[in-house]
PDB file of N, CA and C in Angstrom:
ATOM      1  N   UNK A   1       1.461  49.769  33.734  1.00  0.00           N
ATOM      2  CA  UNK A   1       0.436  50.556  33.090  1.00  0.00           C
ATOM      3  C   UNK A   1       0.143  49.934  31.724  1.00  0.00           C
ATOM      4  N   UNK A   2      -1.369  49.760  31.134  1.00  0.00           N
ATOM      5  CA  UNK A   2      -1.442  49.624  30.354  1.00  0.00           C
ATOM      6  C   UNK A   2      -1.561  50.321  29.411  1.00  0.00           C
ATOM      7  N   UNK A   3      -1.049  50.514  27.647  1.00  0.00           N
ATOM      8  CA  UNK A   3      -0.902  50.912  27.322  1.00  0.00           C
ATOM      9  C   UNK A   3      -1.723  51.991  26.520  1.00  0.00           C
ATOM     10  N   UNK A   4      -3.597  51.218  26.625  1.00  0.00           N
ATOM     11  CA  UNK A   4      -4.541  52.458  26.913  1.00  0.00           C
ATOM     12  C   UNK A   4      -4.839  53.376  27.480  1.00  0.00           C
ATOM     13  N   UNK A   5      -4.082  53.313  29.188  1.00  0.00           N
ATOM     14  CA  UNK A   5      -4.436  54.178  29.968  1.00  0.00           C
ATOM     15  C   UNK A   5      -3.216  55.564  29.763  1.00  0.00           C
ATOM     16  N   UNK A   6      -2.301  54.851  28.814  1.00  0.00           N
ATOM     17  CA  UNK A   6      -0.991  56.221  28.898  1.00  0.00           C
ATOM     18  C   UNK A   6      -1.419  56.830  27.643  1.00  0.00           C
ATOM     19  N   UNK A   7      -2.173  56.449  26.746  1.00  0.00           N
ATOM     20  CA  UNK A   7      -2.464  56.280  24.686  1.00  0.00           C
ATOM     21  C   UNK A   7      -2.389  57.817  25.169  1.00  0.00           C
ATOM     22  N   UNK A   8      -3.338  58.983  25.080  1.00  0.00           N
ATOM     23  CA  UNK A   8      -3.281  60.698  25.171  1.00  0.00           C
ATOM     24  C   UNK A   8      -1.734  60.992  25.755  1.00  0.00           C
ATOM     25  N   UNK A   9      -1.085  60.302  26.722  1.00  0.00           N
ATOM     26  CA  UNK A   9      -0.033  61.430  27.195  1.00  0.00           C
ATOM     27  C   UNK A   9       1.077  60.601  26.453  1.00  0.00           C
ATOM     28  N   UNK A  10       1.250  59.610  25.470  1.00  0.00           N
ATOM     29  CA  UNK A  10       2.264  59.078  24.934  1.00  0.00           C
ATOM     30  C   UNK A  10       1.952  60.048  23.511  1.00  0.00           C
ATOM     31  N   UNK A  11       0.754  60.263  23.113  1.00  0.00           N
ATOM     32  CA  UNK A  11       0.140  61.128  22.015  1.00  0.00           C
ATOM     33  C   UNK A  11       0.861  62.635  22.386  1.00  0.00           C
ATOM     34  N   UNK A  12       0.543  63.069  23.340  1.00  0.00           N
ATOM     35  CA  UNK A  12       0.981  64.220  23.588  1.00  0.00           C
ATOM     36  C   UNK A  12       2.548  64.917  23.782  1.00  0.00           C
ATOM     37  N   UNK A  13       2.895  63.264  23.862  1.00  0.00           N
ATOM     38  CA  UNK A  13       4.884  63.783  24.349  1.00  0.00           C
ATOM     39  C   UNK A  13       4.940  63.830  25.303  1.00  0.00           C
ATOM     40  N   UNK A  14       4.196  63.608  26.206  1.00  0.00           N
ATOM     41  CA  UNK A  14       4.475  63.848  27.771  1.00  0.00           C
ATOM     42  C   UNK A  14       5.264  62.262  28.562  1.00  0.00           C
ATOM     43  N   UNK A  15       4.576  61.097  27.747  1.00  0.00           N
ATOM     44  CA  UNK A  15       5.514  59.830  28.029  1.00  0.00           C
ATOM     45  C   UNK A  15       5.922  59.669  26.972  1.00  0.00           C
ATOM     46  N   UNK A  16       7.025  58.509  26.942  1.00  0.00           N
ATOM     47  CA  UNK A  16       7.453  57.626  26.201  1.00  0.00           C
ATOM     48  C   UNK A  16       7.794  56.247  25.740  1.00  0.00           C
ATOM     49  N   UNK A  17       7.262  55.263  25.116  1.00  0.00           N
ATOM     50  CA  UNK A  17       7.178  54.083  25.712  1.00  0.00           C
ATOM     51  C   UNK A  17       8.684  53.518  25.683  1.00  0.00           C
ATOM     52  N   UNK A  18       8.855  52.637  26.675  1.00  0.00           N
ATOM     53  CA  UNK A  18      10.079  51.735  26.502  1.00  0.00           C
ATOM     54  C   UNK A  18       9.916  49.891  26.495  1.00  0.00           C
ATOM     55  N   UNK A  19      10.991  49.323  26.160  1.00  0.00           N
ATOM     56  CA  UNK A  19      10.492  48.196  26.270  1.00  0.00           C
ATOM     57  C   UNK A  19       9.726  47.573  25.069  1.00  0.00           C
ATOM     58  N   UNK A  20       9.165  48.570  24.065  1.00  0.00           N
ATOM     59  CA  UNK A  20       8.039  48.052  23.310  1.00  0.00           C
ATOM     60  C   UNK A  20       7.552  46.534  22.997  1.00  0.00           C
ATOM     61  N   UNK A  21       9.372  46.179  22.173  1.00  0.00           N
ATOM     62  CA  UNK A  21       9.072  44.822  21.737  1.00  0.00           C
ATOM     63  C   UNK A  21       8.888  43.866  23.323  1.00  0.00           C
ATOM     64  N   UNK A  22       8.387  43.706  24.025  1.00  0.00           N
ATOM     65  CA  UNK A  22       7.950  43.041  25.330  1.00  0.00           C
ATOM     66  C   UNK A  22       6.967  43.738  25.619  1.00  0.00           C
ATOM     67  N   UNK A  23       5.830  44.221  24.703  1.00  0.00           N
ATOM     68  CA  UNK A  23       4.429  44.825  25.136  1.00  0.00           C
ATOM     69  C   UNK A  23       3.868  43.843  24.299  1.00  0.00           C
ATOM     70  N   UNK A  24       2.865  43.197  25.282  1.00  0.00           N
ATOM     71  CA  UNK A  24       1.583  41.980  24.962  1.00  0.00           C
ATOM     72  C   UNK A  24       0.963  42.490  24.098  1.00  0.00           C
ATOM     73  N   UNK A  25       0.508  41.594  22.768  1.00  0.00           N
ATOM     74  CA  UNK A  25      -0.764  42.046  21.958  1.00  0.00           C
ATOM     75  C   UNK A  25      -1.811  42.601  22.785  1.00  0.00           C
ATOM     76  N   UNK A  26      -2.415  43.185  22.115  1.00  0.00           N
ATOM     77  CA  UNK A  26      -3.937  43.566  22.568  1.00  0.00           C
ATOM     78  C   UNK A  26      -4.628  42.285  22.843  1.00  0.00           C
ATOM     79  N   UNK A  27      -5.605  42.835  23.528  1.00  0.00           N
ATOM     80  CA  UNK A  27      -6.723  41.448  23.870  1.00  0.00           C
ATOM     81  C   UNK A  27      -8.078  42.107  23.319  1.00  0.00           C
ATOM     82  N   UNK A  28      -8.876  40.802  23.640  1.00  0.00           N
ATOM     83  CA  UNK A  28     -10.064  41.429  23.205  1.00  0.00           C
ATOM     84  C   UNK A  28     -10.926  42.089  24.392  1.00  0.00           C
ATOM     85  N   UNK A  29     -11.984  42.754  24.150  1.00  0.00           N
ATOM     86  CA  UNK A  29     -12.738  43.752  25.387  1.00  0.00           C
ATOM     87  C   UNK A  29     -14.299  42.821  25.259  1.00  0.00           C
ATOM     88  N   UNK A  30     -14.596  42.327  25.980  1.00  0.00           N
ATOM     89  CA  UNK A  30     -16.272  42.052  25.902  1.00  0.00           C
ATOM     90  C   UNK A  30     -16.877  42.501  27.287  1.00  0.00           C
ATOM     91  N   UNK A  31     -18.131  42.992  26.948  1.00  0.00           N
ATOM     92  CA  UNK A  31     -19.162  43.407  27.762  1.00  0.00           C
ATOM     93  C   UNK A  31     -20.210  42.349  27.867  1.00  0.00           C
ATOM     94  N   UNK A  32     -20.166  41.557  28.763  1.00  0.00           N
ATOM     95  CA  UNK A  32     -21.220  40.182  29.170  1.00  0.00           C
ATOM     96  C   UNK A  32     -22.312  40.803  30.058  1.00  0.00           C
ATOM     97  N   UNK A  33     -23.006  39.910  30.101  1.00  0.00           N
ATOM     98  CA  UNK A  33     -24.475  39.935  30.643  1.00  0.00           C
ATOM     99  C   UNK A  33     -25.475  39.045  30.401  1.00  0.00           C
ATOM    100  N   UNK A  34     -26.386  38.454  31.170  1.00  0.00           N
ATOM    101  CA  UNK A  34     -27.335  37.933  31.553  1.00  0.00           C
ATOM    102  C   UNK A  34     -28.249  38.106  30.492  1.00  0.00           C
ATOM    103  N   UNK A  35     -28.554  37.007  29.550  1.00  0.00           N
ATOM    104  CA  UNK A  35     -29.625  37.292  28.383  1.00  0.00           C
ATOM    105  C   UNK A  35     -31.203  36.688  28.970  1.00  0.00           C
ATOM    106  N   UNK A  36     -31.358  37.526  30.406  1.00  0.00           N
ATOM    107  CA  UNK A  36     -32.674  36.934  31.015  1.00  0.00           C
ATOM    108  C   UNK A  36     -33.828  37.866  30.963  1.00  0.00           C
ATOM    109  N   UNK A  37     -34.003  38.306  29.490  1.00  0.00           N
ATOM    110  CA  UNK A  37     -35.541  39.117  29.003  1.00  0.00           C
ATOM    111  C   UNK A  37     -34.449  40.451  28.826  1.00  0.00           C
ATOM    112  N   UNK A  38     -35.402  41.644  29.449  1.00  0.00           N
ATOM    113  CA  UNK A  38     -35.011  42.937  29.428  1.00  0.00           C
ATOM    114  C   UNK A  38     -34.073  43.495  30.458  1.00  0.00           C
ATOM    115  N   UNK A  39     -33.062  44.376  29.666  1.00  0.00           N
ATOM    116  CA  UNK A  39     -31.844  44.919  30.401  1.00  0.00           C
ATOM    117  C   UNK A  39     -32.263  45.752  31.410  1.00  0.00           C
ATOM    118  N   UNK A  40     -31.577  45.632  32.690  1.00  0.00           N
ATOM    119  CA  UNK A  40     -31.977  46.633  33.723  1.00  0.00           C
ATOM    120  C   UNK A  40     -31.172  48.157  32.751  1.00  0.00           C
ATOM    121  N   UNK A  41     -32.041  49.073  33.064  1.00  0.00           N
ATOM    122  CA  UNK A  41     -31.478  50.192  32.233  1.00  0.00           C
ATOM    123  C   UNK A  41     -30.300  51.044  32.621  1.00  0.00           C
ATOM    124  N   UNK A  42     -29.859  50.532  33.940  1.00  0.00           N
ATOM    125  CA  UNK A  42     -28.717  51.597  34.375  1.00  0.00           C
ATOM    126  C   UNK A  42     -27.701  50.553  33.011  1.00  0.00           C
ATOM    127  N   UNK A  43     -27.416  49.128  33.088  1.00  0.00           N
ATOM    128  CA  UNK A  43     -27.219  48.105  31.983  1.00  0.00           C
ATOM    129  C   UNK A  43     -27.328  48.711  30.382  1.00  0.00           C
ATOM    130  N   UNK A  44     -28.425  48.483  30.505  1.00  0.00           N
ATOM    131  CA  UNK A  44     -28.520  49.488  28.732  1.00  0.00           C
ATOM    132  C   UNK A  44     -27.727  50.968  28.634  1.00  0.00           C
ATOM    133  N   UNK A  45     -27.657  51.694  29.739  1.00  0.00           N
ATOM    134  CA  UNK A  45     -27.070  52.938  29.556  1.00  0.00           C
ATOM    135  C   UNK A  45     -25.713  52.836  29.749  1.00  0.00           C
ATOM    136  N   UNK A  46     -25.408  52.202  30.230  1.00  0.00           N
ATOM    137  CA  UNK A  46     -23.727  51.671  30.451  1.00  0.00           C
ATOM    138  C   UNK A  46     -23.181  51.374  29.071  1.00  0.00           C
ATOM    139  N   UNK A  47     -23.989  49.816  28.454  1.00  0.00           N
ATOM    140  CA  UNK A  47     -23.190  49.758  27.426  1.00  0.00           C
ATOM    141  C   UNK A  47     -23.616  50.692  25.941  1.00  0.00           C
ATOM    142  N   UNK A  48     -24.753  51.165  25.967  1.00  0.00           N
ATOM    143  CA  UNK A  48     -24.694  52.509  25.356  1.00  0.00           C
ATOM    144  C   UNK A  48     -23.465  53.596  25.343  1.00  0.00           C
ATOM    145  N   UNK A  49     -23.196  53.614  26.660  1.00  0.00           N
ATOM    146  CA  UNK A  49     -22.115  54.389  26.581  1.00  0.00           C
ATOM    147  C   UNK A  49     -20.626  54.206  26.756  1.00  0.00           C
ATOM    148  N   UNK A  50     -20.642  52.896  26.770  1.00  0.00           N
ATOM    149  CA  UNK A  50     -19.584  52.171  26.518  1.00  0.00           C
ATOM    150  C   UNK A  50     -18.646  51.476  25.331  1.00  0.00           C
ATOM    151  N   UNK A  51     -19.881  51.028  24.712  1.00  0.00           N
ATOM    152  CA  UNK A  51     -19.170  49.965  23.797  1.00  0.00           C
ATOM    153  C   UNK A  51     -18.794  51.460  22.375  1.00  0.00           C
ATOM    154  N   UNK A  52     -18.931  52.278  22.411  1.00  0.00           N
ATOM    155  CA  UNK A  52     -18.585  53.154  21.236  1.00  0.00           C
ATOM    156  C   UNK A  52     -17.453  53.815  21.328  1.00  0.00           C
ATOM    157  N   UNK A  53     -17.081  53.773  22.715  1.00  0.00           N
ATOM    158  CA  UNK A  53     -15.834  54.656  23.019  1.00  0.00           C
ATOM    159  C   UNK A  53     -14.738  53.419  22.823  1.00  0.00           C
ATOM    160  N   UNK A  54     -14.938  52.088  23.541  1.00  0.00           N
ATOM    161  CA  UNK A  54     -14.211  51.345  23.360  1.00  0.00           C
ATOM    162  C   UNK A  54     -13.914  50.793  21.958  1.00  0.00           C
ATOM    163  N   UNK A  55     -14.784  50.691  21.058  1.00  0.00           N
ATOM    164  CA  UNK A  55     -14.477  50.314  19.673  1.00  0.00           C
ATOM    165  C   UNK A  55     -13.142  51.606  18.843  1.00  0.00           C
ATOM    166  N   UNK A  56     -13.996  53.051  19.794  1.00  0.00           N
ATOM    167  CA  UNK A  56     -13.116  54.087  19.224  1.00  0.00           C
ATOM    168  C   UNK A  56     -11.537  53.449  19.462  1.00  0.00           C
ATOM    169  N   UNK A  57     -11.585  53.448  20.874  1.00  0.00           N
ATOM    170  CA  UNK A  57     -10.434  53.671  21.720  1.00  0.00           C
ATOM    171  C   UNK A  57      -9.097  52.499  21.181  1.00  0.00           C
ATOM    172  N   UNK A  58      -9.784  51.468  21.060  1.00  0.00           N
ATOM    173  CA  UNK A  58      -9.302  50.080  20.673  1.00  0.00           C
ATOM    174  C   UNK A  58      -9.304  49.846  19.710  1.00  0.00           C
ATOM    175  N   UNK A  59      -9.852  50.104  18.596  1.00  0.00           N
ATOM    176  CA  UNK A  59     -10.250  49.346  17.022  1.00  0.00           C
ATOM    177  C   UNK A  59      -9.118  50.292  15.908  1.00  0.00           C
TER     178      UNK A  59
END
């Protein structure tokens, strides 16, 4: 498991991590795409609603 997907229930007390010092740095997150004119909009609404949670989630 990575350690974003446990972040709320390690927050909450419900896990606990072990192991720590043998947990990988973070990486980076990019959202790619095709710079061929205009975004198909399901595209624009994705990373609209994407890239803000992930900056939250991660940064």
């Amino acid at each position: 498991m990575i350690s974003y997907q446990a972040r709320k229930l390690v927050d909450q007390g419900l896990l606990k991590p072990v192991l720590e010092e043998f947990e990988r740095p973070a990486s980076p997150v990019h959202l790619l795409y095709l710079p061929n004119g205009l975004l198909p909009l399901k595209l624009r609404t994705f990373l609209d609603f994407a890239a803000p949670r992930l900056r939250a989630a991660l940064g």
